[in-house]
C-alpha atoms as a PDB file:
ATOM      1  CA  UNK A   1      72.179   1.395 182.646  1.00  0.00           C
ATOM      2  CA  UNK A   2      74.878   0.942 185.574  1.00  0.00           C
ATOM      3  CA  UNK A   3      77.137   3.374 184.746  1.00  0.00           C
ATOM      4  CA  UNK A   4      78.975   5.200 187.743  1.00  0.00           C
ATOM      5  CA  UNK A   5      77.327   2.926 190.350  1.00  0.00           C
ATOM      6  CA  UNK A   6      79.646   0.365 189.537  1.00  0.00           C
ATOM      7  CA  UNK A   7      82.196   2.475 190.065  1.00  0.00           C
ATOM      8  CA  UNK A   8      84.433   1.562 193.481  1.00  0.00           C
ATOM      9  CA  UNK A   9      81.546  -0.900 193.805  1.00  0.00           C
ATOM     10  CA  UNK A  10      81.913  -4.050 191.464  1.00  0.00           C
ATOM     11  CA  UNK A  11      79.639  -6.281 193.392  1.00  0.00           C
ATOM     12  CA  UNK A  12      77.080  -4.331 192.706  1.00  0.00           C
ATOM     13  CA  UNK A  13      76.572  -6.678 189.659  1.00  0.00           C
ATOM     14  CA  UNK A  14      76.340  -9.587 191.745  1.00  0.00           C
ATOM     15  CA  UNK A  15      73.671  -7.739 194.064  1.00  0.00           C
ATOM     16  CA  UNK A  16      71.625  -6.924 190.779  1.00  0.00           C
ATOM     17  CA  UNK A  17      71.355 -10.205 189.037  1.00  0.00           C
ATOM     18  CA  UNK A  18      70.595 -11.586 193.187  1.00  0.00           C
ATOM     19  CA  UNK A  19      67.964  -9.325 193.781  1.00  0.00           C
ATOM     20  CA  UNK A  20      66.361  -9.945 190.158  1.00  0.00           C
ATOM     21  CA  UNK A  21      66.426 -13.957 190.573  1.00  0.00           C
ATOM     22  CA  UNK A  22      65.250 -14.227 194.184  1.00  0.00           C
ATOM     23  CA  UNK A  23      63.470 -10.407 195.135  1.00  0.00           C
ATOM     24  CA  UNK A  24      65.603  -9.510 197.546  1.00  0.00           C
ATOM     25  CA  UNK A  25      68.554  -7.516 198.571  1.00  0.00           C
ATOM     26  CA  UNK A  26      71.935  -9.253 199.048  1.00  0.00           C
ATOM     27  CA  UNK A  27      73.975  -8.824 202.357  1.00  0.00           C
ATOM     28  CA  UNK A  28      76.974  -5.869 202.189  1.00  0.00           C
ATOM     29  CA  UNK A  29      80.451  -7.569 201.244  1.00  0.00           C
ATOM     30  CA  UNK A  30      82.074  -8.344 204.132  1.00  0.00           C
ATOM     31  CA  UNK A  31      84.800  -5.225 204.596  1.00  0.00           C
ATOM     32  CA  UNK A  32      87.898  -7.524 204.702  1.00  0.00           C
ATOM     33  CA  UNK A  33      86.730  -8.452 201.402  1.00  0.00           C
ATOM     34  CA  UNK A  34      86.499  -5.236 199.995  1.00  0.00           C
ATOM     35  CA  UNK A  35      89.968  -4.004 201.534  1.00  0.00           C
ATOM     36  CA  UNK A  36      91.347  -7.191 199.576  1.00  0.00           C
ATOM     37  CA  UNK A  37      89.730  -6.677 196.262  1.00  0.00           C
ATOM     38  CA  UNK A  38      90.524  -2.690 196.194  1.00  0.00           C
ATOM     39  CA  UNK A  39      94.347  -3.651 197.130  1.00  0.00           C
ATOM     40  CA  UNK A  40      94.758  -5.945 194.185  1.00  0.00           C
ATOM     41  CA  UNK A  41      93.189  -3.560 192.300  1.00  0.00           C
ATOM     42  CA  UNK A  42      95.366  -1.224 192.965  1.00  0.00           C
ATOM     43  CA  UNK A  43      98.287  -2.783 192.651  1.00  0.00           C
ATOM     44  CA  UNK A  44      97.154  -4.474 188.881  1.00  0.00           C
ATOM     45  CA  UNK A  45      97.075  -0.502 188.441  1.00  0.00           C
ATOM     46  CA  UNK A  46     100.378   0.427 189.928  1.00  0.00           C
ATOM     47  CA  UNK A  47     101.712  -1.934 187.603  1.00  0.00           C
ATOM     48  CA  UNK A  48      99.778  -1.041 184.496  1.00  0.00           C
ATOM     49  CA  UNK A  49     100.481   2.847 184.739  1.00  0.00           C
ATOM     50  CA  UNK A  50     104.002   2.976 186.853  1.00  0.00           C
ATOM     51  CA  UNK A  51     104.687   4.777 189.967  1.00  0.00           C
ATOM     52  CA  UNK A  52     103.713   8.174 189.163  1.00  0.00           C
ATOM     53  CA  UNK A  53     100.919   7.924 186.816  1.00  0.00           C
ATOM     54  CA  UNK A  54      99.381   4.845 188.870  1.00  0.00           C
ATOM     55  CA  UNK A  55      99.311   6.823 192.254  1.00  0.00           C
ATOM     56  CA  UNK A  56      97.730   9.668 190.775  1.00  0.00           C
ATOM     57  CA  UNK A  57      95.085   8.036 188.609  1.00  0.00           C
ATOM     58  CA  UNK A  58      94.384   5.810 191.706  1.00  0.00           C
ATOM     59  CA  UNK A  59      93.189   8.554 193.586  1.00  0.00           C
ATOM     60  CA  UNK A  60      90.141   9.041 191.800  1.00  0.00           C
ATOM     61  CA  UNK A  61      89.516   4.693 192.442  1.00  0.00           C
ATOM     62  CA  UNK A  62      90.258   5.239 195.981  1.00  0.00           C
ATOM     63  CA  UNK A  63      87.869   8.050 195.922  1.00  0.00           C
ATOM     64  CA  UNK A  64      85.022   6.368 193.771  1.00  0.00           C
ATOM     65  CA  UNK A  65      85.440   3.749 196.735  1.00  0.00           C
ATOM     66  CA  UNK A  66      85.411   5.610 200.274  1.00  0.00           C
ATOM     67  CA  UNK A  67      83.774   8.982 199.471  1.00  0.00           C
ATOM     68  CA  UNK A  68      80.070   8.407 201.379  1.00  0.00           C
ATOM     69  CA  UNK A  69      81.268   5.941 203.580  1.00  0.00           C
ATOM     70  CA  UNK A  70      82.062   7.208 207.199  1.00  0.00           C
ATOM     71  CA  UNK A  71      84.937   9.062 207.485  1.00  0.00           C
ATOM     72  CA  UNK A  72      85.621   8.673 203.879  1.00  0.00           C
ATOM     73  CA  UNK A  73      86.117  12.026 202.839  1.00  0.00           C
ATOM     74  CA  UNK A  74      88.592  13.055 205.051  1.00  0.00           C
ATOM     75  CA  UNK A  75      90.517  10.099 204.328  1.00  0.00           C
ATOM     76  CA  UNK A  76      90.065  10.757 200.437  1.00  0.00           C
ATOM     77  CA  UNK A  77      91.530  13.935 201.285  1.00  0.00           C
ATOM     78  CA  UNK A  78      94.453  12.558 203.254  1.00  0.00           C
ATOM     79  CA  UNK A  79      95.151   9.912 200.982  1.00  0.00           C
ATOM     80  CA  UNK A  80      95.241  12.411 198.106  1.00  0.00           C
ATOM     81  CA  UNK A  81      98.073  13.649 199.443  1.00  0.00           C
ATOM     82  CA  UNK A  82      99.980  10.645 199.193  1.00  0.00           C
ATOM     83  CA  UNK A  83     103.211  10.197 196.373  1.00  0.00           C
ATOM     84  CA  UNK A  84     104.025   6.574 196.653  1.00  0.00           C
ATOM     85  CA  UNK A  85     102.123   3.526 195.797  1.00  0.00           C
ATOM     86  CA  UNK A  86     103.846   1.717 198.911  1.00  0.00           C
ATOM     87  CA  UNK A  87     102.398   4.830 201.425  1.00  0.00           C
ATOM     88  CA  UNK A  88      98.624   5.008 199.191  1.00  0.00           C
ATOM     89  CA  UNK A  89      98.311   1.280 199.413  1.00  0.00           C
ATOM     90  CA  UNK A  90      99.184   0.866 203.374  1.00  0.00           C
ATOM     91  CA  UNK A  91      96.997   4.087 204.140  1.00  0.00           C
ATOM     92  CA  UNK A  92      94.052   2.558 202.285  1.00  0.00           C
ATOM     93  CA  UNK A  93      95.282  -0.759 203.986  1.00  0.00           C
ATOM     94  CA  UNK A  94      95.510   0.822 207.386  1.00  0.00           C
ATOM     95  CA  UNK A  95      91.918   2.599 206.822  1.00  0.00           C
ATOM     96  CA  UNK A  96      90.157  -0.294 205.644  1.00  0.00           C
ATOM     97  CA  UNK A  97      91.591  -2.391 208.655  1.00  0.00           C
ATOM     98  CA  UNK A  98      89.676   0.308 210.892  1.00  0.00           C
ATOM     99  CA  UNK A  99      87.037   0.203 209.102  1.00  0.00           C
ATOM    100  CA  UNK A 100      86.372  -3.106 209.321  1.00  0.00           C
ATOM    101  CA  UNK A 101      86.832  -3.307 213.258  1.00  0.00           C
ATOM    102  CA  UNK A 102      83.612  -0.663 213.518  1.00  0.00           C
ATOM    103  CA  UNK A 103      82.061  -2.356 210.167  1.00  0.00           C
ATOM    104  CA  UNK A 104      82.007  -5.812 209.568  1.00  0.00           C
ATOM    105  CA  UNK A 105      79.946  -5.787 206.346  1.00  0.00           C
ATOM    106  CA  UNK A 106      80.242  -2.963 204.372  1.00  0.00           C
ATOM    107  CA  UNK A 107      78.631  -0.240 205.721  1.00  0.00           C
ATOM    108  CA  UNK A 108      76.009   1.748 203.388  1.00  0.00           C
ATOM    109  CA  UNK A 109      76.842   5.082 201.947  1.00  0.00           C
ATOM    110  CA  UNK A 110      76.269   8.482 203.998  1.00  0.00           C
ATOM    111  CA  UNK A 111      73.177  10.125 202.151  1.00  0.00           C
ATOM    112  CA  UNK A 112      74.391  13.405 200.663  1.00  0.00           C
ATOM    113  CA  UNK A 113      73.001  16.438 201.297  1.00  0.00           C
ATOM    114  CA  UNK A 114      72.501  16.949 196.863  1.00  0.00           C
ATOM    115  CA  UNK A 115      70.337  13.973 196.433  1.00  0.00           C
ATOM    116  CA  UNK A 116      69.514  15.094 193.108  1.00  0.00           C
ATOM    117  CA  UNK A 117      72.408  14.900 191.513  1.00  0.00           C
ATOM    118  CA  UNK A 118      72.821  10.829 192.535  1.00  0.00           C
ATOM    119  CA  UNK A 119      73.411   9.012 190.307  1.00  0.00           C
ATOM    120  CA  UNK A 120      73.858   5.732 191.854  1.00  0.00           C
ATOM    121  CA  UNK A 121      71.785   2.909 190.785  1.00  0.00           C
ATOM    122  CA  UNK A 122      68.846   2.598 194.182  1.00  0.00           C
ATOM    123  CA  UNK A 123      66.752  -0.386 194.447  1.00  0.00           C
ATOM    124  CA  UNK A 124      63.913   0.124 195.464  1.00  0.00           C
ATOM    125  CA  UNK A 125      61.384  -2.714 196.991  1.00  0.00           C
END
């Protein structure tokens, strides 16, 4: 079972069925890539649940997205902050763009100091 892994992650399915065929771990996504897919996604949302609704219920997508990367939580924080979808998409624009000048490929989560209560899928070799 995936579950939460997939959450803010949706390659994750690609890296799965990759590393069962061939052995091996897949590459990160490159970050541009990311900051386009979580965009769209947010704006498919945006339209699905309005203004109000959409920014709010975002949050947690934005979240499931950025939380253990670095400087992710503060920006969760930030972000949460936020009222508009115009100002929550160009702040998660604007972050991702930064991002991506330090991180090319999407860097791999933070560890967390409560391992055991991880859920995310782990691969091990």
């Amino acid at each position: 079972m995936i579950g939460r892994a997939a959450q803010g992650r949706p390659w994750i399915f690609r890296e799965i069925a990759h590393f069962l065929d061939h052995g091996e771990l897949l590459p990160p996504p490159a970050t541009h890539d990311v900051r386009a897919w979580l965009l769209e996604h947010l704006q498919d949302h945006y339209r699905l649940y309005g203004e109000v609704s959409g920014v709010r219920s975002a949050r947690k997508h934005i979240g499931w997205a950025v939380h253990a990367l670095p400087g992710g939580e503060e920006f969760r924080q930030a972000m949460n902050a936020l009222d508009s979808a115009a100002d929550q998409a160009r702040a998660v624009g604007d972050w991702l763009d930064a991002l991506g000048q330090r991180h090319p490929l999407w860097p791999a989560p933070l560890p967390r100091d409560d391992a055991a209560n991880d859920d995310r899928l782990m691969i091990r070799a």
